[in-house]
N, C-alpha and C. Protein backbone atom coordinates (compact mmCIF):
# COMPACT_ATOMS: atom_id res chain seq x y z
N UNK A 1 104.24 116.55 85.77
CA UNK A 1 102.89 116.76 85.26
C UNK A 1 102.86 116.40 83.77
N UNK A 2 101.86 116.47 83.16
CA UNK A 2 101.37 115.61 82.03
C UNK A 2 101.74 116.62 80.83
N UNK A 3 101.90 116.83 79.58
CA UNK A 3 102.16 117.45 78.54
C UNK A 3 100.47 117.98 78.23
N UNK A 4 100.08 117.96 78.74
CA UNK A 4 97.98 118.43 78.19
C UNK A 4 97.60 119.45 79.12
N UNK A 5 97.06 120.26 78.45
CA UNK A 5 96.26 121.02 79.47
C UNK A 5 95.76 120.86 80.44
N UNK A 6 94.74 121.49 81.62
CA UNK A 6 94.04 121.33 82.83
C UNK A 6 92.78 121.33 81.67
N UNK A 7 92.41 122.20 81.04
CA UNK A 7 91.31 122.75 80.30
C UNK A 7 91.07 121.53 78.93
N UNK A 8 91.58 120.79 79.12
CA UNK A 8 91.58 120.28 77.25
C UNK A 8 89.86 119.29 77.38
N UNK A 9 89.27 118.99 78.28
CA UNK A 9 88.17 118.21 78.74
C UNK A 9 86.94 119.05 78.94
N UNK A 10 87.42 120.75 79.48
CA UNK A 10 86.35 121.92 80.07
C UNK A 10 84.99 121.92 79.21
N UNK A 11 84.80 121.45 77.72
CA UNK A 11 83.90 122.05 76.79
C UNK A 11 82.71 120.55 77.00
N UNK A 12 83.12 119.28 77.91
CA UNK A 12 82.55 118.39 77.60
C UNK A 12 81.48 118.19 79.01
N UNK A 13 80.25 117.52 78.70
CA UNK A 13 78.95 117.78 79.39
C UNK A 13 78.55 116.09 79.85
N UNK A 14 78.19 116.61 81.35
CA UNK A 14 78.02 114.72 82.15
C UNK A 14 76.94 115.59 83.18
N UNK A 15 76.17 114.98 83.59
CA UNK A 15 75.10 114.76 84.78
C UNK A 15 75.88 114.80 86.13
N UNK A 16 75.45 115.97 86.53
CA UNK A 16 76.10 115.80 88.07
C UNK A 16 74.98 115.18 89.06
N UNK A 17 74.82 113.86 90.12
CA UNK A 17 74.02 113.77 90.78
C UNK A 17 73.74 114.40 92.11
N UNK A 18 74.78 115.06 92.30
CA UNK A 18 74.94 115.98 93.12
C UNK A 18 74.04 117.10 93.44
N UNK A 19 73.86 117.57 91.83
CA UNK A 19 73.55 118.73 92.02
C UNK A 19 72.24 118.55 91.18
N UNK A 20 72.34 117.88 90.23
CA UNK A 20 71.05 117.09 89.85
C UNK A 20 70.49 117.70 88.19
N UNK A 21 71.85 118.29 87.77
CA UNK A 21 71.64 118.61 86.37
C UNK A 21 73.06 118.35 85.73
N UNK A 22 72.87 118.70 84.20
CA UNK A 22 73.81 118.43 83.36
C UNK A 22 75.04 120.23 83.61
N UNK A 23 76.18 119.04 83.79
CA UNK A 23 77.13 120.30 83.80
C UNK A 23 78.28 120.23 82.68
N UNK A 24 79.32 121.13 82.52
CA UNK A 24 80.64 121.10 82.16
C UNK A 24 81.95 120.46 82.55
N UNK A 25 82.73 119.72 81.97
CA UNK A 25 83.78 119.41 83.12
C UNK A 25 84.80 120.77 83.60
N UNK A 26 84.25 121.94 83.00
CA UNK A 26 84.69 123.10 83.77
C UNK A 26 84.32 123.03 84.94
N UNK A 27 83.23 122.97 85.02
CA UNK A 27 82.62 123.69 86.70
C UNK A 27 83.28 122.01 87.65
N UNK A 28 83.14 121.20 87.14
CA UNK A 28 83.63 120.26 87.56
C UNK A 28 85.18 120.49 88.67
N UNK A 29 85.80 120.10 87.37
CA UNK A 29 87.44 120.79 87.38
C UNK A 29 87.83 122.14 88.68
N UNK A 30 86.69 122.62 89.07
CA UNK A 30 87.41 123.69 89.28
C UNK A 30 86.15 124.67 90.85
N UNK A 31 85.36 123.59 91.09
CA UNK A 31 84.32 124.29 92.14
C UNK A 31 84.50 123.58 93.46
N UNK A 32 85.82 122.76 93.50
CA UNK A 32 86.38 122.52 95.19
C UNK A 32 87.44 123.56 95.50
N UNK A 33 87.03 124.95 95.37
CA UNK A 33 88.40 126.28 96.09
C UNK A 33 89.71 125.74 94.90
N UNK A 34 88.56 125.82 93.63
CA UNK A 34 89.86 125.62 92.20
C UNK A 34 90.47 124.41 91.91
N UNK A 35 90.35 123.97 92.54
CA UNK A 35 90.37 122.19 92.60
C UNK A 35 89.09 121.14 92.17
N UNK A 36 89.21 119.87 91.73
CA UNK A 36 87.96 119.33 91.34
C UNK A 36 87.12 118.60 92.29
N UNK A 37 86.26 118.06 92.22
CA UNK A 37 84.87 117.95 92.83
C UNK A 37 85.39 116.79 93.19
N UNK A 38 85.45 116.01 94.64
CA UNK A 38 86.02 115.00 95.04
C UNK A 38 85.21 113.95 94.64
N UNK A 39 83.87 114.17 93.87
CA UNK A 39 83.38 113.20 93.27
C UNK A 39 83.36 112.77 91.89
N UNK A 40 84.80 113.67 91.50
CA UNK A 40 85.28 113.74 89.82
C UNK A 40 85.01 112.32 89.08
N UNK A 41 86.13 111.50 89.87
CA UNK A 41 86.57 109.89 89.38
C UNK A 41 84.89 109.50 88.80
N UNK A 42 83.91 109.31 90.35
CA UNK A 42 82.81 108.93 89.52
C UNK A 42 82.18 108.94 88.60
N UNK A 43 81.74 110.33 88.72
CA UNK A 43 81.21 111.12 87.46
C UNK A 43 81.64 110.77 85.79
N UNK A 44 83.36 111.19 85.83
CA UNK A 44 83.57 111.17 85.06
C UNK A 44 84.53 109.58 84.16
N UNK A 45 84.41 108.45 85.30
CA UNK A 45 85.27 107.83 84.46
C UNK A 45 84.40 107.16 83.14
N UNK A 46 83.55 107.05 82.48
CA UNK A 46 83.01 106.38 81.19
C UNK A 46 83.12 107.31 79.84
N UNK A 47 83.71 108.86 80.46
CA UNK A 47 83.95 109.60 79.97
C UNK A 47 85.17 109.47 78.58
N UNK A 48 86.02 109.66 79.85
CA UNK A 48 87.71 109.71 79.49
C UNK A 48 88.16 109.42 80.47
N UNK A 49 89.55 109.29 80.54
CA UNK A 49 90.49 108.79 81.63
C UNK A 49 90.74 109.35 82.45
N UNK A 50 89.72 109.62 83.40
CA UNK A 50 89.54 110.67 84.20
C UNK A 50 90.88 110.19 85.35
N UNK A 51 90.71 109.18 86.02
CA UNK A 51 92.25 108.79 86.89
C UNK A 51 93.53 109.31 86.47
N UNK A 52 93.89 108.84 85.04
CA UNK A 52 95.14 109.22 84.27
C UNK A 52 95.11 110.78 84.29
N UNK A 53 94.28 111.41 83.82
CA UNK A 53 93.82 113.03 83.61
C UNK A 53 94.27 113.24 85.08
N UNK A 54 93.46 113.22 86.22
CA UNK A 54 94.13 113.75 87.54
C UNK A 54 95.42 113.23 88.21
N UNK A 55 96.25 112.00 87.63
CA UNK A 55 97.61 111.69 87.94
C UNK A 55 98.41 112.85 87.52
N UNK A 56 97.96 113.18 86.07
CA UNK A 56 99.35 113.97 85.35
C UNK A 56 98.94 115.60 85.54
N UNK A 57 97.65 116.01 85.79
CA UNK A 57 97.84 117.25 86.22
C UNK A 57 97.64 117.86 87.34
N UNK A 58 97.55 116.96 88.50
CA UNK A 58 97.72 117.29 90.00
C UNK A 58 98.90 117.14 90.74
N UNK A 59 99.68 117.30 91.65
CA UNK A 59 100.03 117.19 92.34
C UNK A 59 99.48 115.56 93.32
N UNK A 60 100.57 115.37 94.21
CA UNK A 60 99.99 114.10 95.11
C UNK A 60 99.17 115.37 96.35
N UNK A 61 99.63 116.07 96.86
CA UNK A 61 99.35 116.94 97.72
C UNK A 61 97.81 117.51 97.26
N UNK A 62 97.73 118.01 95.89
CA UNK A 62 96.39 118.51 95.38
C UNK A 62 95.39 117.38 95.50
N UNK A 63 95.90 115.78 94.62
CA UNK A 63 94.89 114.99 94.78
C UNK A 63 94.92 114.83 96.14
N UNK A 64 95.60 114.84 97.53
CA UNK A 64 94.69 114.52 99.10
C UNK A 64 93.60 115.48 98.64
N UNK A 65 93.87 116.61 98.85
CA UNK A 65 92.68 117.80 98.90
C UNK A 65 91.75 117.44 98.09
N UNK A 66 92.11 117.46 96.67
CA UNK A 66 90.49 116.97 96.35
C UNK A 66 89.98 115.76 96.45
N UNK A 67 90.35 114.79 97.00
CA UNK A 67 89.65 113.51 97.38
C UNK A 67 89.02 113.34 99.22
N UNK A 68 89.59 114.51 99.63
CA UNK A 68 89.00 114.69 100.57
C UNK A 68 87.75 115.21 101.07
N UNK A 69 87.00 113.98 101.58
CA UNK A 69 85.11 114.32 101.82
C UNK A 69 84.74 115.64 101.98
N UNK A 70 83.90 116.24 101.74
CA UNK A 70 83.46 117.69 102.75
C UNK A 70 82.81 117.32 103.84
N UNK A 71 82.92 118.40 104.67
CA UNK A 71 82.12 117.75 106.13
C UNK A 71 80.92 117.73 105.97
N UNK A 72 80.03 117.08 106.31
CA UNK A 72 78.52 117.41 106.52
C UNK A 72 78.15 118.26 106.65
N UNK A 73 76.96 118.83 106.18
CA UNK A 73 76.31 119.78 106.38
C UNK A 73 76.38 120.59 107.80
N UNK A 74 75.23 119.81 108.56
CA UNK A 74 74.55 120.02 110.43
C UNK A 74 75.70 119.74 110.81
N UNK A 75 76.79 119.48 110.74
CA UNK A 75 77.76 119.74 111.85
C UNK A 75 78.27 121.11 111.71
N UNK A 76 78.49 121.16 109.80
CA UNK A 76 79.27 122.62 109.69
C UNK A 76 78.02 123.93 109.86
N UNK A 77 76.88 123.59 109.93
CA UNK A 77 75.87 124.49 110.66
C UNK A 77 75.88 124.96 112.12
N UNK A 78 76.04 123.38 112.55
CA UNK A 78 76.18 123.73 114.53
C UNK A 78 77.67 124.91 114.29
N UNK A 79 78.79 124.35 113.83
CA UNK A 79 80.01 124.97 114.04
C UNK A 79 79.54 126.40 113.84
N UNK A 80 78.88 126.63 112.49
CA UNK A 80 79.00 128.10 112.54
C UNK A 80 78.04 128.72 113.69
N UNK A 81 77.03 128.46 113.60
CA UNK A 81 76.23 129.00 114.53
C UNK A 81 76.65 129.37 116.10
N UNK A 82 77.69 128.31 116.42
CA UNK A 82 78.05 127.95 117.63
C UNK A 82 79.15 129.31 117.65
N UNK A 83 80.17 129.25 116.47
CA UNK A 83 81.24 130.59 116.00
C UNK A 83 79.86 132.23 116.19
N UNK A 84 79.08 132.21 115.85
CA UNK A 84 78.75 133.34 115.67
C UNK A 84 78.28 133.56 117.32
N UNK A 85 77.15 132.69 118.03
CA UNK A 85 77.26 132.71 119.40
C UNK A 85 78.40 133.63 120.30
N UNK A 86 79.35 132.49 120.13
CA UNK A 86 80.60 133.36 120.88
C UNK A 86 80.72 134.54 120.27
N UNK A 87 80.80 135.23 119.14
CA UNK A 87 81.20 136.41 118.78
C UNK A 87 80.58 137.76 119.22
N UNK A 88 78.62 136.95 119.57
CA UNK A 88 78.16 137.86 119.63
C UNK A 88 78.13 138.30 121.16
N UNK A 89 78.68 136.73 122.17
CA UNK A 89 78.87 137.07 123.98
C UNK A 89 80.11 137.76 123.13
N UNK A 90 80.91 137.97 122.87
CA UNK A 90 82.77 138.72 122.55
C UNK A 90 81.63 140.24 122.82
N UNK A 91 81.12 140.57 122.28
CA UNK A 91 80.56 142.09 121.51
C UNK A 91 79.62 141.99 122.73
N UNK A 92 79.28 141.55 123.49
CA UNK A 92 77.91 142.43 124.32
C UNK A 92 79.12 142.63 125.99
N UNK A 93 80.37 142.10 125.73
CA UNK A 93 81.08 142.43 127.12
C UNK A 93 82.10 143.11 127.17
């Protein structure tokens, strides 16, 4: 890992389109389950060296995880809905 902090970038401010306002590269950094926003690279490369920045303080194992898509929405809706279904035939038998 890299000689620099995780935090040395946290105080600096970019447009998330995501979410559709101006954020921190804290919340960035750190709102995929503490891991960064698999849409980091974009966001942030005109920034700083955002690639180099996640080589030296991730892991290869951390960057799969955070470059990995989230599922869609309506599927992870059917899933839950579909999870609570069964739970609630579990409880009426």
């Amino acid at each position: 890992m890299g000689n620099t902090s995780k935090e040395q970038h946290d105080a600096q401010e970019g447009y998330c389109p995501m979410l559709g306002h101006w954020l921190t590269f804290s919340y960035c950094r750190t709102m995929n389950k503490g891991l960064p926003c698999f849409r980091v690279l974009n966001c942030w490369f005109e920034t700083f060296a955002i690639q180099q920045f996640i080589a030296e303080q991730y892991t290869h194992e951390e960057q799969g995880m955070i470059f990995t898509p989230p599922k869609p929405k309506l599927p992870t809706l059917l899933e839950l809905i579909e999870q609570a279904q069964e739970r609630a035939a579990k409880t009426r038998t």
